[in-house]
N, C-alpha and C. Protein backbone atom coordinates (compact mmCIF):
# COMPACT_ATOMS: atom_id res chain seq x y z
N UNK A 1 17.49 55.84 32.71
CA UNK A 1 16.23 56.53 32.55
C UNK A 1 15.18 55.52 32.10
N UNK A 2 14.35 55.76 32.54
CA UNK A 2 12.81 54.78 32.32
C UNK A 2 12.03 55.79 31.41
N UNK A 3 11.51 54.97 30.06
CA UNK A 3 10.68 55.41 29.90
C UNK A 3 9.22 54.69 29.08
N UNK A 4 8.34 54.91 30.55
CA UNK A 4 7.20 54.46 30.25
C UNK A 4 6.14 54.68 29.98
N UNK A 5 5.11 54.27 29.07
CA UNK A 5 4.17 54.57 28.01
C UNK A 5 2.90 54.33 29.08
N UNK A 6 1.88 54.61 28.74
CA UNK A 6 0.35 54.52 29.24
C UNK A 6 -0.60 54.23 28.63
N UNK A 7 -1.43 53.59 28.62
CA UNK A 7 -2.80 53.32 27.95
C UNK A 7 -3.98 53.17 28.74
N UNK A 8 -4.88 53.70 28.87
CA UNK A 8 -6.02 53.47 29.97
C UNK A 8 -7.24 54.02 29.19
N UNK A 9 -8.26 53.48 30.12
CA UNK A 9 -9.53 53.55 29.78
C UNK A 9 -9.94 55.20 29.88
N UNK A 10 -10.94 55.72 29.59
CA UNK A 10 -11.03 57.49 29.81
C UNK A 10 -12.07 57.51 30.39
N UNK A 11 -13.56 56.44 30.91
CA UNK A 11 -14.18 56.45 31.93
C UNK A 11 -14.34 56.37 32.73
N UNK A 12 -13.29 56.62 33.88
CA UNK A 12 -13.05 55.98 35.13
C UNK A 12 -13.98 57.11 35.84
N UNK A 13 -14.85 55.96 36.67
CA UNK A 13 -15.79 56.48 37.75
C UNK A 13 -14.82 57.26 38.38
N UNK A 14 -16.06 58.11 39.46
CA UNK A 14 -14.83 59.22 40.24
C UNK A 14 -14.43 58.26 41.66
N UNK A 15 -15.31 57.21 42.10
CA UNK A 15 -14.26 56.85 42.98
C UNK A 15 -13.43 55.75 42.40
N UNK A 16 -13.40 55.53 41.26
CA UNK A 16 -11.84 54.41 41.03
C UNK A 16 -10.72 55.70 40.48
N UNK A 17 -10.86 56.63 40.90
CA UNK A 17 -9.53 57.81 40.67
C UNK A 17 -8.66 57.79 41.60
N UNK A 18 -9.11 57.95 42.73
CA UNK A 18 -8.06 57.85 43.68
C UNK A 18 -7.16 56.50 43.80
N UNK A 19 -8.16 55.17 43.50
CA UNK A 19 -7.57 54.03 43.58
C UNK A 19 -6.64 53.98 42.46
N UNK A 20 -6.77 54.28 41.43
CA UNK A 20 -6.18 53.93 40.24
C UNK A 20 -4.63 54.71 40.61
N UNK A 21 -4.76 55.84 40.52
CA UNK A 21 -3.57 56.82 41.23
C UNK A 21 -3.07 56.30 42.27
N UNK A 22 -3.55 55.57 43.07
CA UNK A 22 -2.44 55.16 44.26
C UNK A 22 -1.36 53.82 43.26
N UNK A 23 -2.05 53.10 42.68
CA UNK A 23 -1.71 51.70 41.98
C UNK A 23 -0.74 52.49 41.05
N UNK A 24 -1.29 53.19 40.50
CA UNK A 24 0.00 53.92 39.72
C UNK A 24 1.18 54.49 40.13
N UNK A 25 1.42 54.91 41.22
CA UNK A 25 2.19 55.42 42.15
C UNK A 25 3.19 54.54 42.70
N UNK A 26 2.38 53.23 42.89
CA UNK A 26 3.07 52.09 42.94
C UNK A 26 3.82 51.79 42.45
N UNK A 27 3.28 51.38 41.36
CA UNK A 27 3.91 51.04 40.26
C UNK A 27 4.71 51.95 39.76
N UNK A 28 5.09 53.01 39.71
CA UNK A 28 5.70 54.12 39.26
C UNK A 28 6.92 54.55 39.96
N UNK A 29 6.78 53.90 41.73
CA UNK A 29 7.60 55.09 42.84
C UNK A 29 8.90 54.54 42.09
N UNK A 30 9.47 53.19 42.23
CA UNK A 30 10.61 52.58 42.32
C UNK A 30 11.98 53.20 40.48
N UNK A 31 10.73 53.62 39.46
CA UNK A 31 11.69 53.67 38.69
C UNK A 31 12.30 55.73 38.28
N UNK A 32 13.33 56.13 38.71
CA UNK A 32 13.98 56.80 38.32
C UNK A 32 15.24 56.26 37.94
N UNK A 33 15.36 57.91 36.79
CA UNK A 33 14.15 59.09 36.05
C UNK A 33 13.79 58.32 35.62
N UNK A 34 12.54 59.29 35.68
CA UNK A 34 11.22 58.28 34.84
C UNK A 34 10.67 59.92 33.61
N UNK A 35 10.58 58.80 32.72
CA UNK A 35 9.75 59.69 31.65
C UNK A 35 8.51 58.99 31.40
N UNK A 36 7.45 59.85 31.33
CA UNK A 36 5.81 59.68 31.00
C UNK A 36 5.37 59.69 29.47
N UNK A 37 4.99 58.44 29.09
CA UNK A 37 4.83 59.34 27.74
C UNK A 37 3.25 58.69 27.86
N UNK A 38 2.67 59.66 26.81
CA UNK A 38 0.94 59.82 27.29
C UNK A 38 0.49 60.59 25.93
N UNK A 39 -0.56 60.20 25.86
CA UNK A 39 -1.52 60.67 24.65
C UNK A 39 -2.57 61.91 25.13
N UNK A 40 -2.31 61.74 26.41
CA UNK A 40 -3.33 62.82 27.05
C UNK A 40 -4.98 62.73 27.07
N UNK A 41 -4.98 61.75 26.82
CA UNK A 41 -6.76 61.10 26.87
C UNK A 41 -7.24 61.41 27.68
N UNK A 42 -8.53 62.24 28.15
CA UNK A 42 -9.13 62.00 29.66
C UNK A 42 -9.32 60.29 30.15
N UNK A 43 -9.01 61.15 31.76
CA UNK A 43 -9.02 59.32 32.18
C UNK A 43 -8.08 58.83 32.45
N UNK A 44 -7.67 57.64 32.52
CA UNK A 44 -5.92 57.07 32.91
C UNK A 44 -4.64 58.09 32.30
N UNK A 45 -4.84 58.74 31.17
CA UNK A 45 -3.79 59.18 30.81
C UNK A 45 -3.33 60.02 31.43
N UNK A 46 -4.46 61.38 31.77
CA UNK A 46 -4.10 62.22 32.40
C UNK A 46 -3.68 61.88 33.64
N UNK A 47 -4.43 60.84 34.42
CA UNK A 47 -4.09 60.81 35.95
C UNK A 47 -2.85 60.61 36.03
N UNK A 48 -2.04 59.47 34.86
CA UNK A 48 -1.19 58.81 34.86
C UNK A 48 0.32 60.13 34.56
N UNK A 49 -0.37 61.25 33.86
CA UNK A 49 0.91 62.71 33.99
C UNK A 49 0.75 62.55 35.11
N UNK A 50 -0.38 63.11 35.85
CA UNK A 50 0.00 64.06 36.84
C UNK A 50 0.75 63.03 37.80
N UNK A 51 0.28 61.83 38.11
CA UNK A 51 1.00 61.00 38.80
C UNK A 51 2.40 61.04 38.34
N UNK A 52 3.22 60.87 37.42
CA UNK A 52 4.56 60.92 36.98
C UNK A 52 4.93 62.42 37.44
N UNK A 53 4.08 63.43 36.79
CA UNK A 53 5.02 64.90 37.66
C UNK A 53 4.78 64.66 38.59
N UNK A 54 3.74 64.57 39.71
CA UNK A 54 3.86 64.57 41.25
C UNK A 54 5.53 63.77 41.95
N UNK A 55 5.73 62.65 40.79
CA UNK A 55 6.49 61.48 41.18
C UNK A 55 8.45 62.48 40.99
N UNK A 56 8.09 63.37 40.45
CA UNK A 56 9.34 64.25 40.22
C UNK A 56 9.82 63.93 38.52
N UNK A 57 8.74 63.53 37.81
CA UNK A 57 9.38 62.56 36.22
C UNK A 57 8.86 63.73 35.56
N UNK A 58 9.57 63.35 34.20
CA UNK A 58 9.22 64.06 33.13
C UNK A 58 8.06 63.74 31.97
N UNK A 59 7.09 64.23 31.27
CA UNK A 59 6.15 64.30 30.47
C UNK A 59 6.09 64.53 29.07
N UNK A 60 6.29 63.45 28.29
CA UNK A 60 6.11 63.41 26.87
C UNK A 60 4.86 63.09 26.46
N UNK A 61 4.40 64.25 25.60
CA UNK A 61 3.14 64.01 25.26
C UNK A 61 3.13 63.83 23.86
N UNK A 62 2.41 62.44 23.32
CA UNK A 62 1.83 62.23 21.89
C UNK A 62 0.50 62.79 21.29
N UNK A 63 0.14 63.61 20.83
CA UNK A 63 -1.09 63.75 20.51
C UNK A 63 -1.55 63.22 19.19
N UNK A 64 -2.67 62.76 18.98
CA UNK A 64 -3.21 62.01 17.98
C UNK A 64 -3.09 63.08 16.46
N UNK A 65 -3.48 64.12 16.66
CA UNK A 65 -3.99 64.56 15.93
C UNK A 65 -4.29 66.27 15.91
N UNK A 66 -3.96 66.67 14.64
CA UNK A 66 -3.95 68.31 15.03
C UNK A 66 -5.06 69.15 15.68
N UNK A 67 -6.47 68.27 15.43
CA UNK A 67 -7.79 68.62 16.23
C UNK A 67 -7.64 67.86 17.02
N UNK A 68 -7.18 67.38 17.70
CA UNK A 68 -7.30 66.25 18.99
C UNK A 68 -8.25 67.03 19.65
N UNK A 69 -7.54 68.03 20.60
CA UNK A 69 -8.09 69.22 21.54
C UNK A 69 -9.47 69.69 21.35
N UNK A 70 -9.71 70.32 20.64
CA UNK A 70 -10.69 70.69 20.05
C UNK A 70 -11.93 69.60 19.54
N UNK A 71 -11.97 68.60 19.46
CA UNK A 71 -12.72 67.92 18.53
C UNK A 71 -12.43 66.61 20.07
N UNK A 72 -12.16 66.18 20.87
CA UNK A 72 -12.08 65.70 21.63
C UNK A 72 -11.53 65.82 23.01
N UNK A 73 -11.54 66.71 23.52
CA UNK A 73 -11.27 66.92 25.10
C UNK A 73 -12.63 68.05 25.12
N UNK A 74 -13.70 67.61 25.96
CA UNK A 74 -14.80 68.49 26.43
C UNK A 74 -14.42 70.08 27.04
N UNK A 75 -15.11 70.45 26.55
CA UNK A 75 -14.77 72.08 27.23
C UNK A 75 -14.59 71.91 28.51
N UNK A 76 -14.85 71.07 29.60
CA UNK A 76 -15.10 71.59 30.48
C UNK A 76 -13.55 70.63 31.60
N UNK A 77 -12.95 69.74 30.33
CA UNK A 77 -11.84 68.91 30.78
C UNK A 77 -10.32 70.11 30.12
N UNK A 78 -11.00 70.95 29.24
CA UNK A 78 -9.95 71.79 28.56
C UNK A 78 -8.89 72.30 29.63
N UNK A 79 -9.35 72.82 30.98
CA UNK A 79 -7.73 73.44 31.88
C UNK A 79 -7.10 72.23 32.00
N UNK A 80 -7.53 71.55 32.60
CA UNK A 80 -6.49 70.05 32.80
C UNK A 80 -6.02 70.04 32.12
N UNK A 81 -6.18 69.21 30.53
CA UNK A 81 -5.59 69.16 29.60
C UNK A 81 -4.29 70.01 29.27
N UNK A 82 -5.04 71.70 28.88
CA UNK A 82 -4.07 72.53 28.64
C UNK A 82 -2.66 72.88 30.36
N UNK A 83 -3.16 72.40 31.06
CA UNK A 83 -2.45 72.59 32.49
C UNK A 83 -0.82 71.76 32.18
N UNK A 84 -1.57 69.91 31.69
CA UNK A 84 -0.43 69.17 31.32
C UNK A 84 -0.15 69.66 30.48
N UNK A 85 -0.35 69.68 29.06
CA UNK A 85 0.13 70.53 28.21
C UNK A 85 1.45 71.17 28.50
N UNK A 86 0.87 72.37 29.18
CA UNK A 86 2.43 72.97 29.61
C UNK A 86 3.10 72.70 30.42
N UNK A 87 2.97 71.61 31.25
CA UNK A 87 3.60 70.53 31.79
C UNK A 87 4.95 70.01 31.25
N UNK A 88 4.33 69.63 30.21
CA UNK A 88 4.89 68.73 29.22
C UNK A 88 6.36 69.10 28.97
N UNK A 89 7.44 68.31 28.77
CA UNK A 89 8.57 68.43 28.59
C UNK A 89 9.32 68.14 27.19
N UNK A 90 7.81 67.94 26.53
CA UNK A 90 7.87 67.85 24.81
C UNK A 90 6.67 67.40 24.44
N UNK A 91 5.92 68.53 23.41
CA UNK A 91 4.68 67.64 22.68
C UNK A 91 4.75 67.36 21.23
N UNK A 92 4.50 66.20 20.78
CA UNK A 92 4.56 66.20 19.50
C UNK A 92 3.22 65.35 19.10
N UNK A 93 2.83 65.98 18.06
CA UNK A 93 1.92 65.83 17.39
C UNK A 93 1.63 64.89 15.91
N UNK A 94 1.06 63.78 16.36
CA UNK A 94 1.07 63.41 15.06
C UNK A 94 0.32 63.68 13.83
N UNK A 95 0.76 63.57 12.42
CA UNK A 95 0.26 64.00 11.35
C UNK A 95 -1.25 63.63 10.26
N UNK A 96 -2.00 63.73 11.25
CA UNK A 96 -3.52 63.73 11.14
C UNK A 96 -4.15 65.15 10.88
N UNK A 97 -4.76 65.12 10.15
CA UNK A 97 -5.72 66.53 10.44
C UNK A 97 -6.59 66.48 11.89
N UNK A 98 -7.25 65.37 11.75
CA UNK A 98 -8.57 65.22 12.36
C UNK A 98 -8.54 63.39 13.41
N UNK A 99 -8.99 63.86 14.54
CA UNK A 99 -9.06 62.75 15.53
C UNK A 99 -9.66 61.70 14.98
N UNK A 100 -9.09 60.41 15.08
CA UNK A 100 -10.00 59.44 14.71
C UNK A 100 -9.31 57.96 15.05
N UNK A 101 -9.85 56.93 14.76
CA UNK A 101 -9.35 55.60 15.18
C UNK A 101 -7.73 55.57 14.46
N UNK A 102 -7.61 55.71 13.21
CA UNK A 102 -6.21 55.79 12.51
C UNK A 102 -5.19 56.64 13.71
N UNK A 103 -5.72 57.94 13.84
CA UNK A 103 -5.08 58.59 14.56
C UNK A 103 -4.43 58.21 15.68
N UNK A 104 -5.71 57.71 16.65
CA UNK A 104 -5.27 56.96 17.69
C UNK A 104 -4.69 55.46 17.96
N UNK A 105 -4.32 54.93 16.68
CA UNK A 105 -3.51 53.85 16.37
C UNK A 105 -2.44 54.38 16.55
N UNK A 106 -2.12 55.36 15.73
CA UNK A 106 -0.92 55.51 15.06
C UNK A 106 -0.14 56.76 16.40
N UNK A 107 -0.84 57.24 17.44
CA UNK A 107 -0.26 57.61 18.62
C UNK A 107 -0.11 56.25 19.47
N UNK A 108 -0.59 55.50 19.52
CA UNK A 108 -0.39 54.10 20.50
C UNK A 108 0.67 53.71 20.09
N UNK A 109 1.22 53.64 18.90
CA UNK A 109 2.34 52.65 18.31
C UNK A 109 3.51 53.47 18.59
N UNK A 110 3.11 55.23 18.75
CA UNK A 110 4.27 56.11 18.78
C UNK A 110 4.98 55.58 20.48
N UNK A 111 3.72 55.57 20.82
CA UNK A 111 4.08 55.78 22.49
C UNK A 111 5.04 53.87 22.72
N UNK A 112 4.22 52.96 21.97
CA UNK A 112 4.70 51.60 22.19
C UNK A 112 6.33 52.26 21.39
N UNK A 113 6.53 52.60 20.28
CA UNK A 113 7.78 52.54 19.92
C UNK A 113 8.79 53.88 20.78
N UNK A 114 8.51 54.26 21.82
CA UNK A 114 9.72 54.97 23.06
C UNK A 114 10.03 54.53 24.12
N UNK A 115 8.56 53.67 24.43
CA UNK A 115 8.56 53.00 25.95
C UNK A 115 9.49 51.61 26.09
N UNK A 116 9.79 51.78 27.61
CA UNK A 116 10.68 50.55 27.64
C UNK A 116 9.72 49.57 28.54
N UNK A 117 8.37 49.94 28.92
CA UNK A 117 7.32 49.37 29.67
C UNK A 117 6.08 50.21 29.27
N UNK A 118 5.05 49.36 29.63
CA UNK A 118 3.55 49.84 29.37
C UNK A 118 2.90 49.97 30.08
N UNK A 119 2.32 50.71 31.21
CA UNK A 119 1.36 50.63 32.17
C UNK A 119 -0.12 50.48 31.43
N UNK A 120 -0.60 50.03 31.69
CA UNK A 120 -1.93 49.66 31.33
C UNK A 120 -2.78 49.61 32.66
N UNK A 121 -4.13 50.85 32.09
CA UNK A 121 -5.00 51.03 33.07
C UNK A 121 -6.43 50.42 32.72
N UNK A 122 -6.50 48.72 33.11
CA UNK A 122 -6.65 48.11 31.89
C UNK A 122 -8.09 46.95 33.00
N UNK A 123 -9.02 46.88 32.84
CA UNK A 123 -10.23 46.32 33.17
C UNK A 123 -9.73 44.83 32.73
N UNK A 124 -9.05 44.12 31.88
CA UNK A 124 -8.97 43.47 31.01
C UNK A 124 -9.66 42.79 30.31
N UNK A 125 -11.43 43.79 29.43
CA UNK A 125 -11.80 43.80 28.70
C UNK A 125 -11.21 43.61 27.39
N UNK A 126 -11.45 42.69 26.10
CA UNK A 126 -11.11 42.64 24.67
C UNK A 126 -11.77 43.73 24.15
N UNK A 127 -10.78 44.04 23.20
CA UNK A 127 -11.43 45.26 22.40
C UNK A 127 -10.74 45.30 21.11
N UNK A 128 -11.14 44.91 20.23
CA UNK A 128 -10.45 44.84 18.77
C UNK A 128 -9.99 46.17 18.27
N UNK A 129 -10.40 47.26 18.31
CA UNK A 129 -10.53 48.11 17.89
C UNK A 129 -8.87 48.88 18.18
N UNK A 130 -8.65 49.56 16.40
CA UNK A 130 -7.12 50.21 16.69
C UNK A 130 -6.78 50.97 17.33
N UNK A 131 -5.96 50.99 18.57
CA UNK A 131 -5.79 52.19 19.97
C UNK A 131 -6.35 52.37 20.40
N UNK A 132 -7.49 51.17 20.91
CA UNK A 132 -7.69 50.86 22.15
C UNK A 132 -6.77 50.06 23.27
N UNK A 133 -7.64 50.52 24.62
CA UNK A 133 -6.55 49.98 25.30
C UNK A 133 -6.19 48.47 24.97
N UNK A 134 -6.95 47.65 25.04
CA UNK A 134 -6.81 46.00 25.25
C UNK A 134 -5.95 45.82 23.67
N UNK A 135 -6.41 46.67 22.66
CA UNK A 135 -5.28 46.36 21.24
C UNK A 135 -3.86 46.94 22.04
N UNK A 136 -3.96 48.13 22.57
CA UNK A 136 -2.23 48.85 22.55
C UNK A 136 -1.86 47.99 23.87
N UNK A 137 -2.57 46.52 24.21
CA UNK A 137 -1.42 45.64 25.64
C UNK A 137 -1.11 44.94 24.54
N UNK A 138 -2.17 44.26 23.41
CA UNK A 138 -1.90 43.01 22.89
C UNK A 138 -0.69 43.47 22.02
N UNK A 139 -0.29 45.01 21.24
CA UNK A 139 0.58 45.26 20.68
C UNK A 139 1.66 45.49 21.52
N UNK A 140 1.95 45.89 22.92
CA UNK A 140 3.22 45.93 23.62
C UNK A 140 3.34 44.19 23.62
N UNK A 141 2.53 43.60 24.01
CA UNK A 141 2.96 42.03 24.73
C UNK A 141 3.64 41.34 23.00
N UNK A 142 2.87 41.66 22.03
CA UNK A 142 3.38 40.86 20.67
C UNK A 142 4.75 41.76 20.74
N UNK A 143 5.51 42.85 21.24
CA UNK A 143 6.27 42.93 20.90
C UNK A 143 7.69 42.83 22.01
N UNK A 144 6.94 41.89 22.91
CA UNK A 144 7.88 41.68 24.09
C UNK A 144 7.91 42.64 25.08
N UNK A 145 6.80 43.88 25.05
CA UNK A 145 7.78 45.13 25.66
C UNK A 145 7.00 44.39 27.34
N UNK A 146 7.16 44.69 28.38
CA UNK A 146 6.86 44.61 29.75
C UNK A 146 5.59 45.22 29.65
N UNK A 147 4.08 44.61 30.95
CA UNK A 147 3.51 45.43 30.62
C UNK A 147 3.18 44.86 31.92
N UNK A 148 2.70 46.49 32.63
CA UNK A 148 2.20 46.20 34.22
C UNK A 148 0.91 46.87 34.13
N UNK A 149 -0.14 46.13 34.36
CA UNK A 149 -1.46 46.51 34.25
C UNK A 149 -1.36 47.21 35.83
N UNK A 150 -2.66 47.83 35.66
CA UNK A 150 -2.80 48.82 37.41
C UNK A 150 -4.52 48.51 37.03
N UNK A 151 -5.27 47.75 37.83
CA UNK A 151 -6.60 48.05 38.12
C UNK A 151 -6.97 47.15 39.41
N UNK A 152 -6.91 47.99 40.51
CA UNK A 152 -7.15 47.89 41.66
C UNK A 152 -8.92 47.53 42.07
N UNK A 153 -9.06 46.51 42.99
CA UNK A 153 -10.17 45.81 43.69
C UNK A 153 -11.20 47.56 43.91
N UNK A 154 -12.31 46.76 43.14
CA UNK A 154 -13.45 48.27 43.67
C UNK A 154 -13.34 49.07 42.15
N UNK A 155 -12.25 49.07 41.01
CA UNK A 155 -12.22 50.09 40.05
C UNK A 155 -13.31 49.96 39.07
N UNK A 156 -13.61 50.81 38.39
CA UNK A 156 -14.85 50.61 37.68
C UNK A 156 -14.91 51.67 36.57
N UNK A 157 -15.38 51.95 35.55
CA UNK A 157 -15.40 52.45 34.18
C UNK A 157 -16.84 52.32 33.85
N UNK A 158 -17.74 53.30 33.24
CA UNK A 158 -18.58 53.47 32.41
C UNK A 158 -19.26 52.55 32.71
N UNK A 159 -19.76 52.20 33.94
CA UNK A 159 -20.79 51.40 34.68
C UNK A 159 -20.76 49.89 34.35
N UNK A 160 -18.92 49.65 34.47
CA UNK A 160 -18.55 48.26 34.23
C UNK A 160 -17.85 47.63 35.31
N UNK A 161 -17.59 47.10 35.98
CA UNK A 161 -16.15 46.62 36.74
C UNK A 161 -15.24 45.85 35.99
């Protein structure tokens, strides 16, 4: 059984979606079972479920925080969200009240400490900041784990390439 973790950016323009999802797919077809584990972020994370269920895998979801939902997924991203949700083949929640950088550290490290690889949906922008993406590669790579970035020619984020 494979099980691999995700980290990605949550601005992905709408045409680097399809690209990103094919690269993931890629990267994804060859390993069964495969387990997903995901924070559920809009953006790479989610694409990166649905890509693993489409793929026939299973869905572990980390959530940051007991307001995650509420206090960060937009009303208008809420069915998706709640769609994976019950998707999901286990959610666990970490012990935060309230969303925040700690929070989302401390889900990155959950997801780095199950995975046996890291997909990273990853611009390879620096970003100091705790559980962000470019911190949760530099924390898989300091800890040896494998890490296969996916950002395909043309992808683009929050009016960056």
């Amino acid at each position: 059984m494979t099980r691999v973790g995700v980290t990605g950016h949550t601005e992905l323009v709408p045409q680097t979606v399809p690209l990103v999802a094919d690269g993931l797919r890629a990267v994804l077809a060859g390993m069964h079972p495969l387990i997903g584990l995901t924070c559920l972020a809009p953006g790479a994370d989610q694409l990166f479920a649905e890509v693993v269920l489409d793929l026939g895998g299973r869905v572990e979801v980390v959530l940051p925080a007991a307001d995650y939902r509420e206090a960060k997924v937009a009303p208008e991203q809420r069915p998706r969200f709640d769609d994976l949700v019950r998707r999901a083949a286990q959610v666990r929640t970490m012990p935060f009240p309230n969303a925040g950088r700690a929070a989302y550290h401390a889900a990155a490290v959950a997801v780095l400490d199950a995975a046996d690889v890291l997909v990273a949906v990853w611009d390879g922008a620096t970003d100091g900041r705790p559980g962000s993406t470019a911190a949760t590669v530099a924390a898989a790579r300091d800890r040896g784990l494998p890490v296969k970035v996916v950002w395909p020619a043309g992808a683009q984020r929050g009016g960056r390439r």
